[in-house]
N, C-alpha and C. Protein backbone atom coordinates (compact mmCIF):
# COMPACT_ATOMS: atom_id res chain seq x y z
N UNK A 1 -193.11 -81.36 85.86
CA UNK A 1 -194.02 -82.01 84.98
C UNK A 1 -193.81 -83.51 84.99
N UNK A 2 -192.58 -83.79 85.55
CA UNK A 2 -192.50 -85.22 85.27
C UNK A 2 -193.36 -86.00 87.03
N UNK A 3 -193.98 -85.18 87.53
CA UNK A 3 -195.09 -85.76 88.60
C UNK A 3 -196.32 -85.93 87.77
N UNK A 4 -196.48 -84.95 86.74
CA UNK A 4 -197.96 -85.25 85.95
C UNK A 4 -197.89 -86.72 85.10
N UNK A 5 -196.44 -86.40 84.24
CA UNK A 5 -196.48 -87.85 83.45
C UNK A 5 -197.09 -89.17 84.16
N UNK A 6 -195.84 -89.16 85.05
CA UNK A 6 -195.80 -89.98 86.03
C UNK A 6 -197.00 -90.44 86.67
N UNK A 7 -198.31 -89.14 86.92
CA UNK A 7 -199.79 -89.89 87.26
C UNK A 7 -200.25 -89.96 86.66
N UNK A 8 -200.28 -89.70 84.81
CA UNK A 8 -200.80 -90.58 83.88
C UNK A 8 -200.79 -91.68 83.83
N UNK A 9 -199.17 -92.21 84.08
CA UNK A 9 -199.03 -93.64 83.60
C UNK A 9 -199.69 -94.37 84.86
N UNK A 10 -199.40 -94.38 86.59
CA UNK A 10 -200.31 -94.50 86.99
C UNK A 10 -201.46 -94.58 87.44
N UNK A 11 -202.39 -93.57 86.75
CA UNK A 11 -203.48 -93.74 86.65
C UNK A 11 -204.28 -94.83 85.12
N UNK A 12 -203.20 -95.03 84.20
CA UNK A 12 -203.72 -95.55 82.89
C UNK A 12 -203.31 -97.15 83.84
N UNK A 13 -201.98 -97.63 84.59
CA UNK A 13 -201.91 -99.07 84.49
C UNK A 13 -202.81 -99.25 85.72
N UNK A 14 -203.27 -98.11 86.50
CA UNK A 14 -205.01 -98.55 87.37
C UNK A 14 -205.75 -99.42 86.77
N UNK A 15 -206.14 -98.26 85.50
CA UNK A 15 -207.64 -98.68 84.96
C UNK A 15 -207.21 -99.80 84.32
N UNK A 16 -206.02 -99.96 83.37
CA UNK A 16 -205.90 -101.35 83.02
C UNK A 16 -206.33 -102.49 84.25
N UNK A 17 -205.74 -102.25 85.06
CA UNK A 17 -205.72 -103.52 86.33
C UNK A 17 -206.87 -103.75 86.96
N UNK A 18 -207.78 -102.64 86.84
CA UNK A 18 -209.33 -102.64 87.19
C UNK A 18 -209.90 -103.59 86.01
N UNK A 19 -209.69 -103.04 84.79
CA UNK A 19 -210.93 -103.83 84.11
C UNK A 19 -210.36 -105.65 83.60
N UNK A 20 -208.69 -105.83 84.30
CA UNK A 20 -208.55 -107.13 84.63
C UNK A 20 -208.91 -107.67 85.50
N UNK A 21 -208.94 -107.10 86.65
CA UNK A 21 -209.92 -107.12 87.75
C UNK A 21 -211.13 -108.11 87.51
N UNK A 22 -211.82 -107.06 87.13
CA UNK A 22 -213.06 -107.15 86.53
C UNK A 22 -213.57 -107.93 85.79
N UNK A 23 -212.87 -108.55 84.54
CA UNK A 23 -212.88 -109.29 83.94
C UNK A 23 -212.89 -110.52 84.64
N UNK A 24 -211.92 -110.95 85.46
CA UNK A 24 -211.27 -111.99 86.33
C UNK A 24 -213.04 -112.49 87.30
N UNK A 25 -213.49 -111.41 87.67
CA UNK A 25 -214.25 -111.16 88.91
C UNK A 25 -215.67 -111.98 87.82
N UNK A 26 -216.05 -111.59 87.20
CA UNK A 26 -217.29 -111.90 86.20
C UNK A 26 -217.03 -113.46 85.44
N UNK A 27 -215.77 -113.63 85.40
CA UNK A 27 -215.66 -115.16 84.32
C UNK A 27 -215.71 -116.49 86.24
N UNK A 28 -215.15 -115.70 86.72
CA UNK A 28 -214.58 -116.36 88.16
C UNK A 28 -216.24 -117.41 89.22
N UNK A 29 -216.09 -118.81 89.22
CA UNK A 29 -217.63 -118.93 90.14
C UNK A 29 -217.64 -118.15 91.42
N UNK A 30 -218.64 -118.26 92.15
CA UNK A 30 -218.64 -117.84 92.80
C UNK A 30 -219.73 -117.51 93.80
N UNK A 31 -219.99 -117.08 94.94
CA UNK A 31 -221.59 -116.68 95.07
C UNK A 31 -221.19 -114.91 94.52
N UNK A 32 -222.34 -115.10 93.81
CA UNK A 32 -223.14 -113.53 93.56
C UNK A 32 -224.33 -113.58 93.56
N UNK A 33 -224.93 -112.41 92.72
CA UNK A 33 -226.66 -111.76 93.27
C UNK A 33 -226.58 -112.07 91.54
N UNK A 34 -227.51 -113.36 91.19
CA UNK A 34 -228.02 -113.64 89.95
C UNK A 34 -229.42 -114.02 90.63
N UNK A 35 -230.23 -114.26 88.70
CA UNK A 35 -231.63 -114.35 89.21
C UNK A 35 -231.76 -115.67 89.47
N UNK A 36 -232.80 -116.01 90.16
CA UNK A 36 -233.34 -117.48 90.56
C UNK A 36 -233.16 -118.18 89.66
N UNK A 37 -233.97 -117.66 87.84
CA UNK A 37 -234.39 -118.64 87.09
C UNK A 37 -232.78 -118.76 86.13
N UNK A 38 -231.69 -118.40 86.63
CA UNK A 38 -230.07 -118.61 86.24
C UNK A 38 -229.38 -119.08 86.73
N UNK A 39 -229.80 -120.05 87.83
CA UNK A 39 -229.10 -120.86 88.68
C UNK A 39 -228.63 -122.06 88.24
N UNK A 40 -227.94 -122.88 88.85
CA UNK A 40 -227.79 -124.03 88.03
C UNK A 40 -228.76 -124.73 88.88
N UNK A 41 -229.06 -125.93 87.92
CA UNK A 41 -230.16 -127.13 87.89
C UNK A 41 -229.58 -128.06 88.88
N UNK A 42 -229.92 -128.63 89.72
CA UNK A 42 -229.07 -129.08 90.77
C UNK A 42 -230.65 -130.78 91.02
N UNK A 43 -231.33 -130.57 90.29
CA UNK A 43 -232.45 -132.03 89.87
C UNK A 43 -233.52 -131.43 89.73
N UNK A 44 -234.68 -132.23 90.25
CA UNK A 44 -236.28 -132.28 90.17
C UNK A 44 -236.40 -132.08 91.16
N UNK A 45 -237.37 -131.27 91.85
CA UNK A 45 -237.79 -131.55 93.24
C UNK A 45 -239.06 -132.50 93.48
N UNK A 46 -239.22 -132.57 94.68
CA UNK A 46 -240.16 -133.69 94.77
C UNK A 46 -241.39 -133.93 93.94
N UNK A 47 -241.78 -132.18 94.05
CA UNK A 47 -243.07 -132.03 93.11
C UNK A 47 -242.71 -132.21 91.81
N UNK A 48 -241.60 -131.84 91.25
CA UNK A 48 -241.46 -132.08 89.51
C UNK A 48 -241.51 -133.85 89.15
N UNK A 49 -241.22 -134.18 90.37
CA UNK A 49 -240.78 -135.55 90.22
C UNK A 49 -242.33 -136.40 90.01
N UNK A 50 -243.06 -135.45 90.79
CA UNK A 50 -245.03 -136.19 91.39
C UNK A 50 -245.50 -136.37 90.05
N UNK A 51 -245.10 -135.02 89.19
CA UNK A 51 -245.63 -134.34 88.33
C UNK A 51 -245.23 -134.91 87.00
N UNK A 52 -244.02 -134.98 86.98
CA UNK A 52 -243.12 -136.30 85.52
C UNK A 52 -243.84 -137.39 85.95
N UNK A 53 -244.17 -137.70 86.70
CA UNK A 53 -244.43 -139.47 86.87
C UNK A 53 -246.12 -139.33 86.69
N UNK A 54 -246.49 -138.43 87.18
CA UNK A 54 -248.50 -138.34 86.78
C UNK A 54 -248.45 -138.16 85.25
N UNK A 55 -247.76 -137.71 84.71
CA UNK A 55 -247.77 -137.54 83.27
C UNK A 55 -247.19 -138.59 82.49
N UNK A 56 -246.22 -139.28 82.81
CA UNK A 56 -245.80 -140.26 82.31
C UNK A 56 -246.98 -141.77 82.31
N UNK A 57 -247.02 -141.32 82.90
CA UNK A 57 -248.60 -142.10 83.78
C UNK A 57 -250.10 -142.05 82.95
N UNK A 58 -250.19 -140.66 83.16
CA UNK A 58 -251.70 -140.35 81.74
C UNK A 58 -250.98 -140.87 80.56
N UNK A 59 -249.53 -139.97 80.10
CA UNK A 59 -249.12 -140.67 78.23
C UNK A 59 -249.67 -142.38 78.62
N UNK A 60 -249.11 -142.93 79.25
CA UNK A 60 -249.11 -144.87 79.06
C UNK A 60 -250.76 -144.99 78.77
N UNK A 61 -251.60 -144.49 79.88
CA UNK A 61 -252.84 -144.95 79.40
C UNK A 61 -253.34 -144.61 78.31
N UNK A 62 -253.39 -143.34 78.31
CA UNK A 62 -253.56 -143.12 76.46
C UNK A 62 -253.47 -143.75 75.67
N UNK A 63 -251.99 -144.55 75.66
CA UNK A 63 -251.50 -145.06 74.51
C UNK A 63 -252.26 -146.43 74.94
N UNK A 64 -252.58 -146.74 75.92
CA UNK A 64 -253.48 -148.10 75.69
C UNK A 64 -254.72 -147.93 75.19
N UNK A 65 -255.06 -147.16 75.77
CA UNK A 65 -256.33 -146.44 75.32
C UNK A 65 -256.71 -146.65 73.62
N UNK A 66 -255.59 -146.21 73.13
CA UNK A 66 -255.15 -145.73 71.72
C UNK A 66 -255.23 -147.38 70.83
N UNK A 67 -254.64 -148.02 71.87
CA UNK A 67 -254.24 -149.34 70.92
C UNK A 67 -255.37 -150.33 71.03
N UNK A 68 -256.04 -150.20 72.59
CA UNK A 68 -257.42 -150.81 72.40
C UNK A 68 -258.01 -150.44 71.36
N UNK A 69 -258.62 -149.26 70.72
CA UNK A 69 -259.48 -148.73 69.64
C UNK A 69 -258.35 -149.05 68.56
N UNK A 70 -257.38 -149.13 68.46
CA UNK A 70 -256.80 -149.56 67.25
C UNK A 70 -257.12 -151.33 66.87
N UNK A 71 -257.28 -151.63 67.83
CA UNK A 71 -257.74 -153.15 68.33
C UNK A 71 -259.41 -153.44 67.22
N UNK A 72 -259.87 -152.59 68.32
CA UNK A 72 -261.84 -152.78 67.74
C UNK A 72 -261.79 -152.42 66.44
N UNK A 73 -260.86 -151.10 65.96
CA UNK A 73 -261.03 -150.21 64.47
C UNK A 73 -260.80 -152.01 63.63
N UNK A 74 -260.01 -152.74 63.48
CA UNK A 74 -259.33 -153.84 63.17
C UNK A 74 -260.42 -155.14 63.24
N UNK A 75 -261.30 -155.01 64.59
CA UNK A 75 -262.01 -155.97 64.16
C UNK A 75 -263.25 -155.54 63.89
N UNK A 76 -264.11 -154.28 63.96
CA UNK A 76 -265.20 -153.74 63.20
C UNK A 76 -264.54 -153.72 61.35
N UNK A 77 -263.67 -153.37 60.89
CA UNK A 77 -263.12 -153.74 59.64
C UNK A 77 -263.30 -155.00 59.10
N UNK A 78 -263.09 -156.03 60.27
CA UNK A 78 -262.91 -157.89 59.79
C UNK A 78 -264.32 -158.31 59.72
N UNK A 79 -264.95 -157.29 60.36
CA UNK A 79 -266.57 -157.85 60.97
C UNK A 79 -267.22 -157.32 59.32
N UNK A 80 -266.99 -156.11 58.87
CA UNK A 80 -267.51 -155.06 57.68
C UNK A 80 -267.32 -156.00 56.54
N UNK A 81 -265.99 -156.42 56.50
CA UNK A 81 -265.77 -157.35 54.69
C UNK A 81 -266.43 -158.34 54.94
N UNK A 82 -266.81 -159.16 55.95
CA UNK A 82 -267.53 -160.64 56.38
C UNK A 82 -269.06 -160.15 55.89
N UNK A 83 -269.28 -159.40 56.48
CA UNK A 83 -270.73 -158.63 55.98
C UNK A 83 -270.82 -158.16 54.72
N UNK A 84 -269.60 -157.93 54.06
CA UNK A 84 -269.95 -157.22 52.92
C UNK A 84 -270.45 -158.33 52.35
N UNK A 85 -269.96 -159.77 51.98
CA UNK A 85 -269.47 -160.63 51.45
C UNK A 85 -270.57 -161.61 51.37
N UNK A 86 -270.92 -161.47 52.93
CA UNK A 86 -272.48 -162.25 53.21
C UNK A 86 -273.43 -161.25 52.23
N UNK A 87 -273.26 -159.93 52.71
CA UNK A 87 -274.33 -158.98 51.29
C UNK A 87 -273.87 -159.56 49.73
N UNK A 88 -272.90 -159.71 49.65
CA UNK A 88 -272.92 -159.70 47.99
C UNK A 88 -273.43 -161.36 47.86
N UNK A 89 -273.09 -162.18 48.47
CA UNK A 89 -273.64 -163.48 47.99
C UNK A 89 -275.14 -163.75 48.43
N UNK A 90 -275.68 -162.51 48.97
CA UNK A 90 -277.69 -162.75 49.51
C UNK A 90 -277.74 -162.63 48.12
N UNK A 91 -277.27 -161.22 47.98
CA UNK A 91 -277.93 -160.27 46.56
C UNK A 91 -277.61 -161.46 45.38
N UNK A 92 -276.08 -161.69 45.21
CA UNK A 92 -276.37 -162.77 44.06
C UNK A 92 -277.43 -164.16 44.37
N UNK A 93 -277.99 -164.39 45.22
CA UNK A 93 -278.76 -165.57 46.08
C UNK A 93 -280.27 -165.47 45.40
N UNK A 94 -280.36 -163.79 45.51
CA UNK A 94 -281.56 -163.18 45.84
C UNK A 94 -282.17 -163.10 43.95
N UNK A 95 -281.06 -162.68 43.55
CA UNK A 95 -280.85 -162.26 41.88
C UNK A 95 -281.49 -163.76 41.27
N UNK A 96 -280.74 -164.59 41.41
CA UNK A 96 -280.68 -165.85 41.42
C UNK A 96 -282.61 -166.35 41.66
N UNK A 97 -283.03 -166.32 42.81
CA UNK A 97 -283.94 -166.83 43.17
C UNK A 97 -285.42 -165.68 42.49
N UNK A 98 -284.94 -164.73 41.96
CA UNK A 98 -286.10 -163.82 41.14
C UNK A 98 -285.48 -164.32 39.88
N UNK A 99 -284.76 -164.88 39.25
CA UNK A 99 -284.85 -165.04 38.10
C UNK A 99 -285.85 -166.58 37.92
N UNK A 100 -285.45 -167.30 39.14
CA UNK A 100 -286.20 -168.81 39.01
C UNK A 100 -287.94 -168.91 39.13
N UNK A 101 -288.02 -167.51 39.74
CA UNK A 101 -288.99 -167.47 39.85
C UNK A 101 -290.08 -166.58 38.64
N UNK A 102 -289.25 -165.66 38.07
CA UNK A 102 -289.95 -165.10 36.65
C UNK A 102 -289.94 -167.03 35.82
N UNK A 103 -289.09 -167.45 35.72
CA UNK A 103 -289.26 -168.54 34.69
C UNK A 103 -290.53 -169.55 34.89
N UNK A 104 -290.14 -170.20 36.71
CA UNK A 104 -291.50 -170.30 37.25
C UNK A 104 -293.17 -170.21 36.65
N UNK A 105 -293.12 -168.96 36.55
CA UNK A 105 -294.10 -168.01 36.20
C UNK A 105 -294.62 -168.30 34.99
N UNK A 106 -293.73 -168.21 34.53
CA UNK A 106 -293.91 -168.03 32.76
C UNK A 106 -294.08 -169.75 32.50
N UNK A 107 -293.63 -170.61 32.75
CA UNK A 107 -294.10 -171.68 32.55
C UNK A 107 -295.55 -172.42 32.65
N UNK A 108 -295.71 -171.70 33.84
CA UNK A 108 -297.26 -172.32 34.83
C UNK A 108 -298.03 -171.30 34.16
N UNK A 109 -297.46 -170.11 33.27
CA UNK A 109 -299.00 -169.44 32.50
C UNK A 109 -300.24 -169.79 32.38
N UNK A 110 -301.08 -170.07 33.01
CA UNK A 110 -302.85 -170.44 32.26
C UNK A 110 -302.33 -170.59 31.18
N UNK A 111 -303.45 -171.62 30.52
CA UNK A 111 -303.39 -171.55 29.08
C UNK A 111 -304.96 -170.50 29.28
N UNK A 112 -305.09 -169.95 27.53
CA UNK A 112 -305.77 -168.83 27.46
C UNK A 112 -307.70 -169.62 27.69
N UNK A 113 -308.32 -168.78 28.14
CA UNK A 113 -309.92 -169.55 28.67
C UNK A 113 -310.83 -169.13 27.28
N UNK A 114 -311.80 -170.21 27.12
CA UNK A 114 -312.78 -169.28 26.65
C UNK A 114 -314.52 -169.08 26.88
N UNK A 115 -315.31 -167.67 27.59
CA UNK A 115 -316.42 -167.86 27.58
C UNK A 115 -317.67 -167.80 26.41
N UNK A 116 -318.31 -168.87 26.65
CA UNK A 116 -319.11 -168.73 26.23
C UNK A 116 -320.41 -167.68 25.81
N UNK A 117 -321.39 -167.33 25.44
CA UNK A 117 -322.62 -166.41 25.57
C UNK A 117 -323.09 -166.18 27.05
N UNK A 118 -323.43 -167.10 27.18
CA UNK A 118 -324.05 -167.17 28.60
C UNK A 118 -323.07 -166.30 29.82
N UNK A 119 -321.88 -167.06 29.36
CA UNK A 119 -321.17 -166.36 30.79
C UNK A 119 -321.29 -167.57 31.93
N UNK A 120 -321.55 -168.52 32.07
CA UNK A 120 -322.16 -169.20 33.08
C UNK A 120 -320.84 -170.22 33.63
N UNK A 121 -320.01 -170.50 32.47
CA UNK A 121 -318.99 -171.42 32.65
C UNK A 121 -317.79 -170.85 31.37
N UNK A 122 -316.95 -171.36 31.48
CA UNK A 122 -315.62 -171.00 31.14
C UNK A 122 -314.87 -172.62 30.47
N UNK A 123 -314.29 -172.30 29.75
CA UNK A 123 -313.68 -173.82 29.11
C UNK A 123 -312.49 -173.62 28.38
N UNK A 124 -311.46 -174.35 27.93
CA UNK A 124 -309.87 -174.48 27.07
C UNK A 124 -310.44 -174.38 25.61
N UNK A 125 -309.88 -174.01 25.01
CA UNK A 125 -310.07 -173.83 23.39
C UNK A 125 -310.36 -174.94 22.82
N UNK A 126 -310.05 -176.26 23.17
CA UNK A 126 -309.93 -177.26 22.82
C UNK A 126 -311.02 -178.30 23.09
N UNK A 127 -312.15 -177.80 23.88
CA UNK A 127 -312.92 -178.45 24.69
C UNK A 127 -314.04 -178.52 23.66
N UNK A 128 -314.80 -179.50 23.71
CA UNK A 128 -316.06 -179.86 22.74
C UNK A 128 -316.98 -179.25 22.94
N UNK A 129 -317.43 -178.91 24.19
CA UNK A 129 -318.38 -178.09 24.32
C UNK A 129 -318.75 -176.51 23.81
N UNK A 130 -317.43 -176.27 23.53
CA UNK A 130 -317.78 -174.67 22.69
C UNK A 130 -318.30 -174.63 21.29
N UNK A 131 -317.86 -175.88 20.84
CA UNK A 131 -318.15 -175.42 19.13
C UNK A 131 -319.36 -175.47 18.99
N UNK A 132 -320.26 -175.65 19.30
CA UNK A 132 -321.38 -175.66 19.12
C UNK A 132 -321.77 -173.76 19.43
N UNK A 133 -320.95 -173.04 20.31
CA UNK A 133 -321.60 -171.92 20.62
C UNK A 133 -320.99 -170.79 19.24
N UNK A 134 -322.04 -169.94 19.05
CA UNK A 134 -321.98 -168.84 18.46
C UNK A 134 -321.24 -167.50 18.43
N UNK A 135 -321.46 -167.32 19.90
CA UNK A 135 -320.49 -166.04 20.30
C UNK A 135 -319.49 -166.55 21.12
N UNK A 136 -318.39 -166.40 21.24
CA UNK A 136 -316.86 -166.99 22.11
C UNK A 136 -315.80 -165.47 22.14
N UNK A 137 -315.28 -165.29 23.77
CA UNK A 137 -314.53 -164.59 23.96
C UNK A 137 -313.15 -165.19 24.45
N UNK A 138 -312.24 -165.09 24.18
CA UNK A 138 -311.39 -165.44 24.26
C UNK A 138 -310.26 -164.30 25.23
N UNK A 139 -309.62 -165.16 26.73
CA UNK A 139 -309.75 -164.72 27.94
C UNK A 139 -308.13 -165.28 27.55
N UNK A 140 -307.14 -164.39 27.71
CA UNK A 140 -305.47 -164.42 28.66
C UNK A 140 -305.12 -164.60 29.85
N UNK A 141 -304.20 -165.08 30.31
CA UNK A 141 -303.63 -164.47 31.65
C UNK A 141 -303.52 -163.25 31.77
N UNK A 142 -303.65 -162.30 32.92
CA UNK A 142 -303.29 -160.68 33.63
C UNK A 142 -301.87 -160.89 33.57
N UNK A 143 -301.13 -160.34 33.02
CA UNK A 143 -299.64 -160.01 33.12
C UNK A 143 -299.08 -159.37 34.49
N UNK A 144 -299.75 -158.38 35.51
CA UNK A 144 -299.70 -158.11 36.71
C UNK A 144 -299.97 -159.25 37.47
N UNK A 145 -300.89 -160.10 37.52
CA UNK A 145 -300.93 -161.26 38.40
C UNK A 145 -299.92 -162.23 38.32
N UNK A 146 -299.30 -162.50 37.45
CA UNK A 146 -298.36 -163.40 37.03
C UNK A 146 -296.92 -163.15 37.68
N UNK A 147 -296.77 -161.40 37.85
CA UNK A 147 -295.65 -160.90 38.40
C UNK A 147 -294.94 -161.20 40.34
């Protein structure tokens, strides 16, 4: 029996020495059968290189792209308050020049007319020639015409 012991223990310090082995064999570099995309990175190839630089290439213009219109946004803005500004001082201009002109208006009123019977002629309240007449209508300015 002591041949059986005996190929226990060498068969147990095998398998120990195998899966040190083993261990050793897997941590160890080396060539083996790994996949492509587990390789190590060793650079760019030519094409990654075409390909970083065409892209690096579109980002730059973009960003000019970007800063021109950030450019115009900046002066359509400078151009907008200049305009606003010119609008608010027409309108106060404008406000201004309809008020001078209601006063205008109202000053230069006709004085009021008055006809006679006949109808034939027209005269000021004040005029000598009416008192003598009998029937007298007495004529305003049109408030629409005046406007």
């Amino acid at each position: 029996m002591a041949g059986c012991g005996q190929m226990m223990i060498w068969a147990e310090a095998l398998c120990r020495r195998r899966q040190r082995i083993s261990v050793q064999v897997q941590t160890e570099p080396g060539p083996s059968t790994i996949d492509k995309d587990a390789q190590a990175n060793r650079g760019m190839s030519a094409s990654e290189k075409d390909f970083m630089e065409c892209y690096i290439r579109k980002a730059r213009e973009l960003e000019e792209i970007v800063a021109e219109q950030a450019r115009m946004i900046e002066r359509c803005e400078d151009e907008l308050r200049i305009l606003r500004r010119e609008a608010r001082e027409h309108a106060l201009l404008r406000e201004h020049h309809h008020r001078v002109l209601l006063e205008l208006r109202e000053a230069r009123a006709p004085d009021p007319i008055v006809v006679t019977v006949s109808g034939s002629s027209y005269h000021r309240e004040d005029c000598g020639n009416i008192s003598r007449s009998r029937r007298l209508c007495a004529y305003g300015p049109c408030q629409n015409c005046l406007r």
